[in-house]
Protein backbone atom coordinates (compact mmCIF):
# COMPACT_ATOMS: atom_id res chain seq x y z
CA UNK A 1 7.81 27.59 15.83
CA UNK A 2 11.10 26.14 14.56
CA UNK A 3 13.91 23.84 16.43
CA UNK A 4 17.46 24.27 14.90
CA UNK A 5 16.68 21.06 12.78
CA UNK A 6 13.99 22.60 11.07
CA UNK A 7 11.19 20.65 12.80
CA UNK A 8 7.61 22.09 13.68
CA UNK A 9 7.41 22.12 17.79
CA UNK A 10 5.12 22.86 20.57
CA UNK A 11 6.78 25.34 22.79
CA UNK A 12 5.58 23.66 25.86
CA UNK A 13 6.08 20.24 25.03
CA UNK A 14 8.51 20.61 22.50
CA UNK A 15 7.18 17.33 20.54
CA UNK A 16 6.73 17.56 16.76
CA UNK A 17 3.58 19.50 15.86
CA UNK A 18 0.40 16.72 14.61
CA UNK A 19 -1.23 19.29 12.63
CA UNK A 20 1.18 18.80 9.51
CA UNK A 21 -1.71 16.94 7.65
CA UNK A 22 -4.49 18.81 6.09
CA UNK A 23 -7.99 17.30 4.63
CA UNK A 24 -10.57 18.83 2.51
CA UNK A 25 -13.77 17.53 0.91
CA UNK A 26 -14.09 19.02 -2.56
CA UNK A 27 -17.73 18.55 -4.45
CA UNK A 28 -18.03 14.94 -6.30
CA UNK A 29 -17.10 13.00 -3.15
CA UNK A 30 -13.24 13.68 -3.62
CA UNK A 31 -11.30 14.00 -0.38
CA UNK A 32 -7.86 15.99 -0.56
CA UNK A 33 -4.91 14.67 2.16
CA UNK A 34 -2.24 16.62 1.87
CA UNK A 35 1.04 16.37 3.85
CA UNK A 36 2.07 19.95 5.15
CA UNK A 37 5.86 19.80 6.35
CA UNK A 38 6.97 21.67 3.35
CA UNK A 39 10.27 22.55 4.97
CA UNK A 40 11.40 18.90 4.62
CA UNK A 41 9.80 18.03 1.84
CA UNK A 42 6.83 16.45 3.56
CA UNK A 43 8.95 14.12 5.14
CA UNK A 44 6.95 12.42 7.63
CA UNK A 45 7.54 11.98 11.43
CA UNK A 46 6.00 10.04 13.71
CA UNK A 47 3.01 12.46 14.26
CA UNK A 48 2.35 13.11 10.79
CA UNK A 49 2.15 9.51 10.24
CA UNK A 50 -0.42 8.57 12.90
CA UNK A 51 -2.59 11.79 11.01
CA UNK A 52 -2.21 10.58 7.82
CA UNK A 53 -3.61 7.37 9.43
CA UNK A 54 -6.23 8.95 11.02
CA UNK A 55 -7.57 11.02 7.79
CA UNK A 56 -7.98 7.71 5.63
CA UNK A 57 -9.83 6.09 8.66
CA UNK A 58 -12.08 9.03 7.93
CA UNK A 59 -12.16 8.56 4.55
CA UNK A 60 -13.00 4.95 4.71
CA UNK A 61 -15.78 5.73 7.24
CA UNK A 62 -17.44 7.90 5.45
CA UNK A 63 -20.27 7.36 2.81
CA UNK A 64 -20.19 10.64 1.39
CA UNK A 65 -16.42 10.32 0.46
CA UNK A 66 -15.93 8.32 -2.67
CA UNK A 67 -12.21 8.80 -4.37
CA UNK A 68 -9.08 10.10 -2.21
CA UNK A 69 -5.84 12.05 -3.11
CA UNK A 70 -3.04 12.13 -1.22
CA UNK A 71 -0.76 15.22 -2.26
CA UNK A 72 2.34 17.15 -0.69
CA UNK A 73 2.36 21.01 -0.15
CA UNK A 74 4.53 23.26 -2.04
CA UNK A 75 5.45 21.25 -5.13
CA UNK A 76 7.04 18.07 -2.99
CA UNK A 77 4.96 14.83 -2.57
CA UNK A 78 7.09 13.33 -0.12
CA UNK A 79 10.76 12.72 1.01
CA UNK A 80 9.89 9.60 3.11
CA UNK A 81 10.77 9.32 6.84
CA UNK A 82 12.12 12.02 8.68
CA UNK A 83 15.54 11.17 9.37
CA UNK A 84 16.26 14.06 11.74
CA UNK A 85 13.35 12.89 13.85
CA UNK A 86 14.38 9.13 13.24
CA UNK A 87 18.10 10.30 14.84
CA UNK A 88 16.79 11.79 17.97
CA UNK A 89 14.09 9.10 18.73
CA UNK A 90 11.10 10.62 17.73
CA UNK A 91 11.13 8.94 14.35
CA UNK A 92 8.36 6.49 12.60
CA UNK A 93 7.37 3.23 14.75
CA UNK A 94 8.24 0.05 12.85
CA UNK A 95 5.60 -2.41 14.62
CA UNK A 96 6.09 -5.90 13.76
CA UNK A 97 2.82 -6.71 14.07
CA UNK A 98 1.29 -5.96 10.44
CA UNK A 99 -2.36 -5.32 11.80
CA UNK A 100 -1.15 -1.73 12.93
CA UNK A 101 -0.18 1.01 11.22
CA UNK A 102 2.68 1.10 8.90
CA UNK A 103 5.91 3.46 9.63
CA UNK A 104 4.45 5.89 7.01
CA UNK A 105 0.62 5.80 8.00
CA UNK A 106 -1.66 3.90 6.10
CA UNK A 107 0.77 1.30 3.92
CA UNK A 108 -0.86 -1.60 5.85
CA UNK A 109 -4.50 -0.56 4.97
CA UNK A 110 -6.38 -2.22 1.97
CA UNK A 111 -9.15 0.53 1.44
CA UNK A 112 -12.48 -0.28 0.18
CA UNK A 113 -12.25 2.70 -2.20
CA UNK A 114 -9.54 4.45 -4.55
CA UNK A 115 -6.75 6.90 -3.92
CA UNK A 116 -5.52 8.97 -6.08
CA UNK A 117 -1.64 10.41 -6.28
CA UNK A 118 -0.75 13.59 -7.23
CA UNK A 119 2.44 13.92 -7.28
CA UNK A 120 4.84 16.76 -7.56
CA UNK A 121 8.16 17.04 -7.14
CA UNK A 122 10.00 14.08 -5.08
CA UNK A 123 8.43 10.72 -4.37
CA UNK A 124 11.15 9.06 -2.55
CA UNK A 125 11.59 6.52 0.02
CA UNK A 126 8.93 6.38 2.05
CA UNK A 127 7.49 8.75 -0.37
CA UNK A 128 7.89 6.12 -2.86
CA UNK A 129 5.96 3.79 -0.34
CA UNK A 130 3.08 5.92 -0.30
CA UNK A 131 2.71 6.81 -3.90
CA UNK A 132 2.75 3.08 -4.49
CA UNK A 133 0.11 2.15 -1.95
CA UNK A 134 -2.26 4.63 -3.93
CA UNK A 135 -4.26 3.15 -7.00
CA UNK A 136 -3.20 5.23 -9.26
CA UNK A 137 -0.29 8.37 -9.77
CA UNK A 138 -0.92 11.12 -11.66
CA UNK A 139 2.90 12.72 -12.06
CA UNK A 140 3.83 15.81 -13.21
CA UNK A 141 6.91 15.67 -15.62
CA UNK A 142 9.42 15.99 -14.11
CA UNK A 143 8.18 14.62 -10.62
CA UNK A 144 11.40 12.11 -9.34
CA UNK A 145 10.63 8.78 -8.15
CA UNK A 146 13.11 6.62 -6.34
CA UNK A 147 14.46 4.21 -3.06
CA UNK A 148 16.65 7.00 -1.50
CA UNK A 149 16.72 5.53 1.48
CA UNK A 150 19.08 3.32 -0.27
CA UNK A 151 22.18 5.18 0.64
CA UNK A 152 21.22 5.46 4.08
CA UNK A 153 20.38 2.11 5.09
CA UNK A 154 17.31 2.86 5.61
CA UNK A 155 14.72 -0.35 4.67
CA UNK A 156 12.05 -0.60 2.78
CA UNK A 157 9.02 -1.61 5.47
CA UNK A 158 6.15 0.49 3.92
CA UNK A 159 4.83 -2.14 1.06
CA UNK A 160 7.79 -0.77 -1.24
CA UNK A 161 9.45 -4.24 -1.73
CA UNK A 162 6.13 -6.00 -2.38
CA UNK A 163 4.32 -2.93 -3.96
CA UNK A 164 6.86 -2.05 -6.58
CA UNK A 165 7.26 -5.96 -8.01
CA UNK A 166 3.96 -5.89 -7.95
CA UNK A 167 2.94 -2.47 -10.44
CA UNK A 168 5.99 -2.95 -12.25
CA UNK A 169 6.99 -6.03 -12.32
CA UNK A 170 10.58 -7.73 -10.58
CA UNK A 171 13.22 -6.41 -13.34
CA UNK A 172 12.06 -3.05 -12.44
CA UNK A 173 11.76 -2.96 -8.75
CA UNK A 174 15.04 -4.49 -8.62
CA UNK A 175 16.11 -1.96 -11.02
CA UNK A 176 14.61 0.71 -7.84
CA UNK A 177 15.07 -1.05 -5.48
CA UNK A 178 19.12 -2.25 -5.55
CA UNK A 179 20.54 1.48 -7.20
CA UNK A 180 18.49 3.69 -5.43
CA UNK A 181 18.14 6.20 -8.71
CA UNK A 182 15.44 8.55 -9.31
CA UNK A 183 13.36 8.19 -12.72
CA UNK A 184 11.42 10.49 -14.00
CA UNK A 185 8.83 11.61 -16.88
CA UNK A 186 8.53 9.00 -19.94
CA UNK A 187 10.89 6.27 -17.99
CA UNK A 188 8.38 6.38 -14.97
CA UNK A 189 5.29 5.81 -17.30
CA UNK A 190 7.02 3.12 -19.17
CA UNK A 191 7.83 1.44 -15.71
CA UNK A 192 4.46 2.01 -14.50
CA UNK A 193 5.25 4.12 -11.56
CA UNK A 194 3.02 6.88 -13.44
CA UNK A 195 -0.40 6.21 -14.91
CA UNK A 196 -0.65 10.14 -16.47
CA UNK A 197 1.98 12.64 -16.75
CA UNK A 198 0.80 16.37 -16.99
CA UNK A 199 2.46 19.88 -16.91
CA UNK A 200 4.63 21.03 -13.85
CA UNK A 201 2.09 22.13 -11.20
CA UNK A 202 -0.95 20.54 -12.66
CA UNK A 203 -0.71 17.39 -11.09
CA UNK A 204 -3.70 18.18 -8.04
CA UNK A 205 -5.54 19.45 -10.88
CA UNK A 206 -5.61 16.69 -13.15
CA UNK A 207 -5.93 14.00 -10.09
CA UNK A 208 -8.69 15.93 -8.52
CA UNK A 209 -10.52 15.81 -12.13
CA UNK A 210 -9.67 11.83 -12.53
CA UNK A 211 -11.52 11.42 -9.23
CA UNK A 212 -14.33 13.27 -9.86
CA UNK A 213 -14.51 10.80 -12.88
CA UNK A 214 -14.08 7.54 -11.26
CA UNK A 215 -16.49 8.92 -8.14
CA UNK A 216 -18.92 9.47 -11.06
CA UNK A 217 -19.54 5.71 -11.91
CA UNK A 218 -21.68 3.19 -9.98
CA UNK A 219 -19.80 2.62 -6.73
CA UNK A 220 -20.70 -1.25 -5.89
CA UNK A 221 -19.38 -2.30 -8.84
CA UNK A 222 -16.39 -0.32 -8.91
CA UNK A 223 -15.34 -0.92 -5.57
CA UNK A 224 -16.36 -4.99 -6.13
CA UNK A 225 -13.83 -5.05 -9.31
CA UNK A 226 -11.34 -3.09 -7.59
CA UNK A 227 -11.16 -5.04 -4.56
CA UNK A 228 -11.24 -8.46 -6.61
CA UNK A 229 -8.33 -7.31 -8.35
CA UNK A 230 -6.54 -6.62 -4.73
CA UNK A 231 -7.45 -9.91 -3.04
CA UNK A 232 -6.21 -12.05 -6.60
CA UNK A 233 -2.71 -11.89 -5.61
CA UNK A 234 -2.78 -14.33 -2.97
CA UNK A 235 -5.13 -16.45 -3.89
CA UNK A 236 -4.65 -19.40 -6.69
CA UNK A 237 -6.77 -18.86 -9.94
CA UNK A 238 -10.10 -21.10 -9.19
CA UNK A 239 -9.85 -19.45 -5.72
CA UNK A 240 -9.80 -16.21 -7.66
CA UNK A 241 -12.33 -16.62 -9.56
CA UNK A 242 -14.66 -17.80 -7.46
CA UNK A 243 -13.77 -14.36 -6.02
CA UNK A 244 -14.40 -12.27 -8.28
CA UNK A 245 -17.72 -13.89 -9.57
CA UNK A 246 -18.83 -13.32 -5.63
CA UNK A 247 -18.28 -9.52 -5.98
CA UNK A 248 -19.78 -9.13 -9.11
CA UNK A 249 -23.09 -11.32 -8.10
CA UNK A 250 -23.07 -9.32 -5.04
CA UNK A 251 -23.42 -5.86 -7.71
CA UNK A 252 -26.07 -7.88 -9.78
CA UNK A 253 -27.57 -8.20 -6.51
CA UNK A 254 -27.44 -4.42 -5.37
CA UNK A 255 -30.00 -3.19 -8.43
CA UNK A 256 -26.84 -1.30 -9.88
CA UNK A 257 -26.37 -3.70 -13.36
CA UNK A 258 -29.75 -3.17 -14.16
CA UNK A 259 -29.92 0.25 -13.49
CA UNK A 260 -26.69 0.72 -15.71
CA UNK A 261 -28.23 -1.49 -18.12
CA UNK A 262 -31.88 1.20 -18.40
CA UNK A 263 -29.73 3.83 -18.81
CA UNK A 264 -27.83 2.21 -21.41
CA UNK A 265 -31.25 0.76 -23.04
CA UNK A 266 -32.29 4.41 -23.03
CA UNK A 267 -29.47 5.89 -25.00
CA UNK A 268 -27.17 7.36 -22.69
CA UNK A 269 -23.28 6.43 -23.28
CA UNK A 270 -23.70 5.72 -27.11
CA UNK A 271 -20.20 5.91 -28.95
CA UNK A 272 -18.30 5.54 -25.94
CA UNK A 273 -19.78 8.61 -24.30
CA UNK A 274 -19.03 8.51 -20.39
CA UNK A 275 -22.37 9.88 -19.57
């Protein structure tokens, strides 16, 4: 049922329904999160942040989940905090301590595999938070990214300040980050905010099929490279590349170069084939 702010309750408890956060595990390895509150946009409450939480613990548990996308129901990504819920005190927990969860979910997690955002819609706010935590955005074209939150007074304390310099570089953010517009299509590629831009409604789609292509490819050394490229920002260049050369001695190690290498010895991938 409905409260007259358009939040999902229990009738006995009357606390905001948990169950706004639907997974799926598609063939390939791909896991599908999507956020379910399509009456706000997929803005996220405090329940529906503590799922989304809980479904990336799962993914990150599990071996037989390689690639991840997070989505929103009903052609929204996500709005960013609920600030209906945030007004009557059941809004998003801002813990100071960083080694809990973010206000959003999962911001504060560094996964040890790839997530994918498909996103539709707006990606605003916290919305923008999320989509930037994710390693890559697939947007559809007219999909609106922007700090929303802006007019509200409502901080940035999902990654967003950090994250955004970060993929796009400071002129940018700051360009995000101090007028609070939306950008959109072409702009948002340029900026970085989207790696592909597809057709209105095909945005699942086309992340679903990018993750069945990254799942596809030899998993210690993608995560290795991936994770090598995370841990480089804080870390001074010898530091980081004594890094990176421990990752990728520690896929040498795991059989997977050589195997790559037979394959490769045997014909397969000639002329750039991904095969």
């Amino acid at each position: 049922m409905a409260n007259d702010d358009g939040h999902d309750t229990d009738p006995t408890t009357g606390d905001t329904d948990p169950t706004t956060v639907r997974t799926e595990r598609l063939d390939g390895g791909v896991w599908v999160v999507t956020i379910d509150r399509p009456h706000v946009r997929n803005a996220v409450d405090r329940p529906t942040a503590e799922a989304l939480a809980a479904a990336f613990r799962e993914f990150e548990r599990r071996d037989d989940l390689l690639v991840a996308v997070l989505t929103g129901a009903d052609g929204a990504f996500c709005a960013g905090a609920d600030l209906r819920a945030v007004s009557t005190g059941r809004g998003n927990r801002v813990e100071a301590d960083v080694a809990l969860d973010g206000p959003m979910g999962p911001t504060r997690m560094l996964l040890s595999k790839p997530v994918i955002a498909a996103v539709e819609g707006h990606a605003v706010a916290g919305g923008l938070e999320l989509a930037a935590w994710c390693d890559l955005r697939v947007a559809a074209e007219d999909a609106v990214f922007g700090v929303y939150c802006r007019r509200w007074g409502v901080p940035l304390v999902d990654g967003g300040t950090i994250r955004l310099s970060r993929l796009l570089g400071h002129s940018h953010a700051l360009d995000l980050i101090l007028t609070g517009r939306g950008v959109s299509g072409e702009e948002a590629q340029r900026m970085g905010l989207a790696n592909r831009l597809v057709p209105t409604g095909r945005a699942l789609d086309e992340a679903i099929a990018l993750a069945r292509q990254i799942a596809a490819f030899p998993q210690v050394c993608l995560r290795g490279d991936r994770r090598s490229s995370y841990d480089q920002w804080s870390l001074p260049l010898d530091e980081a590349l004594a890094r990176e050369t421990e990752l990728g001695l520690a896929t040498i190690r795991s059989g997977e170069t050589v195997a790559g290498a037979g394959r490769f010895a045997a014909g397969a991938g000639r002329h750039g084939a991904f095969d």
